[in-house]
N, C-alpha and C. Protein backbone atom coordinates (compact mmCIF):
# COMPACT_ATOMS: atom_id res chain seq x y z
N UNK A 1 7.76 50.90 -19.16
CA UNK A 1 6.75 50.06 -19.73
C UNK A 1 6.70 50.16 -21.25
N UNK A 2 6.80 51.23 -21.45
CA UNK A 2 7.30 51.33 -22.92
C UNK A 2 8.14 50.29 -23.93
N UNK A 3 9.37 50.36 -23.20
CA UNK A 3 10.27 49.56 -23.89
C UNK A 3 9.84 48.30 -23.86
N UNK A 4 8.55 47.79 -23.01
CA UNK A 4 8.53 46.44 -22.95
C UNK A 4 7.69 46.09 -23.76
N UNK A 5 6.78 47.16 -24.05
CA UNK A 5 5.54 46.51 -24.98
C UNK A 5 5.91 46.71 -26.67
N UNK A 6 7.30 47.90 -26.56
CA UNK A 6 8.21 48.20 -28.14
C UNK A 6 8.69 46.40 -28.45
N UNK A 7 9.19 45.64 -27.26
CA UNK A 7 10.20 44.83 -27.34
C UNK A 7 8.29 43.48 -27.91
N UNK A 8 7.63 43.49 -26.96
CA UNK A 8 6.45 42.22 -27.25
C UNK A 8 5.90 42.43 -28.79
N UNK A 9 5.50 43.74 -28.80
CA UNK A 9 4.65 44.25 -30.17
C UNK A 9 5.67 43.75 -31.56
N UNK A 10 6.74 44.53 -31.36
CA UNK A 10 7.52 44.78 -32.12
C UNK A 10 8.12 43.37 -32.98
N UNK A 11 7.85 41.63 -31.90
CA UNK A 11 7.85 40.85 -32.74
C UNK A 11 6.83 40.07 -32.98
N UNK A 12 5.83 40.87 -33.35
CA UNK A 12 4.55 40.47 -33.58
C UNK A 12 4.19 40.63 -34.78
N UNK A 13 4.15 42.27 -34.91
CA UNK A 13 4.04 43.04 -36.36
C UNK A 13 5.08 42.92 -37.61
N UNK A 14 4.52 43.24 -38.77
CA UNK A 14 5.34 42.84 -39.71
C UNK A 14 5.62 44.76 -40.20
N UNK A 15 5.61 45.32 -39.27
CA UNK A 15 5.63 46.66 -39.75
C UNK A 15 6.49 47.84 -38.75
N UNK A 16 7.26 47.44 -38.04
CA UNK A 16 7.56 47.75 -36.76
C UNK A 16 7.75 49.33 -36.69
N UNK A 17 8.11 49.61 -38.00
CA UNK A 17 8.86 51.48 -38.36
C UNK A 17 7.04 52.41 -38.27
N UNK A 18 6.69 51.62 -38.56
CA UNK A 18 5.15 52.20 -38.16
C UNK A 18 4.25 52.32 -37.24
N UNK A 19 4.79 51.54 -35.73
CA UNK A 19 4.41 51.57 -34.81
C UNK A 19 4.91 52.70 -33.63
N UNK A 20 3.92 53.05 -33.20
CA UNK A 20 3.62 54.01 -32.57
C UNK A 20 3.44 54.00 -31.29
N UNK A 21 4.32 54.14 -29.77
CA UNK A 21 3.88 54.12 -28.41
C UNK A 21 3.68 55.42 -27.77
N UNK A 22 3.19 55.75 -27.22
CA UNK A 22 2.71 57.16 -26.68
C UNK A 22 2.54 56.67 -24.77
N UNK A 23 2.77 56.92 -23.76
CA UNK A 23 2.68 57.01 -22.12
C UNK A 23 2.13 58.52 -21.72
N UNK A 24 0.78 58.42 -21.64
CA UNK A 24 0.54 59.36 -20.97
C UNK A 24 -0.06 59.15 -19.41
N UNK A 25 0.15 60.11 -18.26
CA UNK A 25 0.37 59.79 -17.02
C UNK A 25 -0.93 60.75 -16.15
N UNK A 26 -1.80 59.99 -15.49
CA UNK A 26 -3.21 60.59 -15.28
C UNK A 26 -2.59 60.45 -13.64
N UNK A 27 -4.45 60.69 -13.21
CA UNK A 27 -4.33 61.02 -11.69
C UNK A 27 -3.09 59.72 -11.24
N UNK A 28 -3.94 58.64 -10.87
CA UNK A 28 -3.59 57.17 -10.37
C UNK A 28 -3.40 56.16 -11.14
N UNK A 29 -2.75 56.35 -12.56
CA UNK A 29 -2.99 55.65 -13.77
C UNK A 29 -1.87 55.93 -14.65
N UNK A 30 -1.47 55.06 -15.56
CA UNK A 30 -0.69 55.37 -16.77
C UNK A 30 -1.47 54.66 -17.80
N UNK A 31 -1.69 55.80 -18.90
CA UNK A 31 -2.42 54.97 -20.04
C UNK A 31 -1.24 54.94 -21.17
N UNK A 32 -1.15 53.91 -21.79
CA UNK A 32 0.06 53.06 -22.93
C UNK A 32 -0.98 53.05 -24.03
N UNK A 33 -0.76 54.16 -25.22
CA UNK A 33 -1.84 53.66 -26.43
C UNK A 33 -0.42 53.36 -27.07
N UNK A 34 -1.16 51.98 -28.20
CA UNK A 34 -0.22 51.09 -29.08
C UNK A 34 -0.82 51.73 -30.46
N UNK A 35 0.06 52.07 -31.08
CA UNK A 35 -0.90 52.22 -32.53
C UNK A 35 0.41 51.37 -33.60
N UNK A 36 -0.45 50.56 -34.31
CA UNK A 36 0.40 49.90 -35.11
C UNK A 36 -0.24 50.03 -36.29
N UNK A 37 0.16 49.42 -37.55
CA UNK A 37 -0.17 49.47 -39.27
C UNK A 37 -0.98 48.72 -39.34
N UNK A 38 -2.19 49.42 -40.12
CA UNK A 38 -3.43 48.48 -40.28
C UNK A 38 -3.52 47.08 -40.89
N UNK A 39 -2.50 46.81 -41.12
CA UNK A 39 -2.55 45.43 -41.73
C UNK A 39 -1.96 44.59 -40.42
N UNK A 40 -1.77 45.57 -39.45
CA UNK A 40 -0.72 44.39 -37.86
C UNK A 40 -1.82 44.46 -37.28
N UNK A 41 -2.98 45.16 -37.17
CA UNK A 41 -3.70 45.48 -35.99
C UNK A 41 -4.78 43.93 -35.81
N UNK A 42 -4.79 42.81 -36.52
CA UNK A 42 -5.07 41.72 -36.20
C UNK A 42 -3.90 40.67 -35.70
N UNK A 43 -2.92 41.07 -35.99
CA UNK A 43 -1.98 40.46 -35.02
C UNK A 43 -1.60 40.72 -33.76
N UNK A 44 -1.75 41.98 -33.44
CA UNK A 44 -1.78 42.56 -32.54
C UNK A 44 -3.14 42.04 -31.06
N UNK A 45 -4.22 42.28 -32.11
CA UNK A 45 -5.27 42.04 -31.00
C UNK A 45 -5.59 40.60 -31.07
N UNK A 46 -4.96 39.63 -31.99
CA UNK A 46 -5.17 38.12 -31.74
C UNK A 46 -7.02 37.86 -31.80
N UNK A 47 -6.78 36.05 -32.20
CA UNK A 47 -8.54 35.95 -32.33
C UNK A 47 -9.01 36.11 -30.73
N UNK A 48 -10.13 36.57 -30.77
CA UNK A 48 -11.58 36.92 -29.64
C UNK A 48 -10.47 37.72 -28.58
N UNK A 49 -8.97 38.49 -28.99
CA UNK A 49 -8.45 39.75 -28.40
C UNK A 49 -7.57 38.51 -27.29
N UNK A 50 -7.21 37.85 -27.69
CA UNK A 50 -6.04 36.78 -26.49
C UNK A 50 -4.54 37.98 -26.52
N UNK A 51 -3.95 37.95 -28.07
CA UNK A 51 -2.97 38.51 -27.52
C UNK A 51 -2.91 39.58 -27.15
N UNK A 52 -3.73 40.99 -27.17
CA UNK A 52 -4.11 42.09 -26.89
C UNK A 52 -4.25 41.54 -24.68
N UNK A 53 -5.01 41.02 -24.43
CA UNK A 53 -5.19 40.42 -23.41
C UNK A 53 -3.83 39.86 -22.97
N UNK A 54 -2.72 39.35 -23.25
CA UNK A 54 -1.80 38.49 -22.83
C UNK A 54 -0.86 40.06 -22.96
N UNK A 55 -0.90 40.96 -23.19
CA UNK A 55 -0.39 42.53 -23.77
C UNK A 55 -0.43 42.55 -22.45
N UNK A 56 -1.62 42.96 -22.40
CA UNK A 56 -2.23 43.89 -20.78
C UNK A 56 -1.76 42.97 -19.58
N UNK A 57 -2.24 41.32 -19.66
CA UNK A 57 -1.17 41.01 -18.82
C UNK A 57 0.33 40.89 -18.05
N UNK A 58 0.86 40.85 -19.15
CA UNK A 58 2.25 41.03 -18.70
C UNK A 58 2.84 42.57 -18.30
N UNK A 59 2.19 43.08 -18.94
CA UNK A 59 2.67 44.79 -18.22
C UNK A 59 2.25 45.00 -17.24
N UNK A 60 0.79 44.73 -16.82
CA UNK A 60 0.44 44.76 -15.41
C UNK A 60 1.31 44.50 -14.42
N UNK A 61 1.73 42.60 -14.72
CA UNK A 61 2.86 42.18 -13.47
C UNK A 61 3.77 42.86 -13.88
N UNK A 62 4.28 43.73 -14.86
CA UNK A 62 5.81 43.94 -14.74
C UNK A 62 5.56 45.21 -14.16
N UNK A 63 4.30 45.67 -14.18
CA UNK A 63 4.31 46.90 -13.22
C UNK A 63 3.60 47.42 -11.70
N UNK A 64 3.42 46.02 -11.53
CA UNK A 64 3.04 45.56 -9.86
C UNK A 64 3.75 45.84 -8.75
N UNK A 65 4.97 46.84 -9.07
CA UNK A 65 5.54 47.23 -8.38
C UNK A 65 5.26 48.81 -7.56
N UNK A 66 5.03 49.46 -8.90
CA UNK A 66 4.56 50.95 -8.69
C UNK A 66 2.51 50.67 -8.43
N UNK A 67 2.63 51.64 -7.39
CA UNK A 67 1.39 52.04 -7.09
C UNK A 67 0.13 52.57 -8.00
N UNK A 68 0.58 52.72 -9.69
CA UNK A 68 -0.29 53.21 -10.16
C UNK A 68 -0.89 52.11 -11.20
N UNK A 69 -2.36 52.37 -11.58
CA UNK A 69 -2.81 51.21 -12.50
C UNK A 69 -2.03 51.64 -14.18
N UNK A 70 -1.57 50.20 -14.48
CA UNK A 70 -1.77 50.55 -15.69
C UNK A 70 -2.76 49.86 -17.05
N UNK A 71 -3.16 51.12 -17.67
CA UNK A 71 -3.77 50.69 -18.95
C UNK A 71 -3.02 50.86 -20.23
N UNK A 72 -3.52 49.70 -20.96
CA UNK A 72 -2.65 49.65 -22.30
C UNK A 72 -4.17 49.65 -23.38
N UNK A 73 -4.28 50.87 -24.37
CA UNK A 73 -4.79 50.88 -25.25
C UNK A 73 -4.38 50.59 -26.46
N UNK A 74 -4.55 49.74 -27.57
CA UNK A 74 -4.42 49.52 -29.12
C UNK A 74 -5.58 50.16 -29.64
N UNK A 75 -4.35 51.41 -30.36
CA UNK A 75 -5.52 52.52 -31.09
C UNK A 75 -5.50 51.79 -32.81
């Protein structure tokens, strides 16, 4: 899931060497924090949070396979 949100983010931001993915792995859960350069972090979360939202979507289905939820945080 990683590589997928390196590959979405990554042509979003105008800062990519500064972005930051971290997977950490809980009970029934994987949490994905995004940290990108403060000048991306409105590109990132899009107006009223669409592309932040369209983020979380697509990783979800791409990870509808495995049994565990995932969450994607933008720190």
């Amino acid at each position: 899931m990683k590589e997928l949100i390196q590959v979405i983010a990554g042509a979003l931001v105008d800062h990519p060497e500064a972005m930051v993915i971290t997977e950490k792995e809980k009970e029934n859960a994987i949490v994905i924090e995004l940290k990108v350069h403060e000048s991306d972090m409105g590109k990132v979360i899009g107006k009223q949070g669409r592309i932040a939202k369209a983020i979380r979507t697509v990783v979800k289905a791409a990870a509808s396979r495995e049994e565990k939820k995932i969450i994607v945080d933008i720190v």
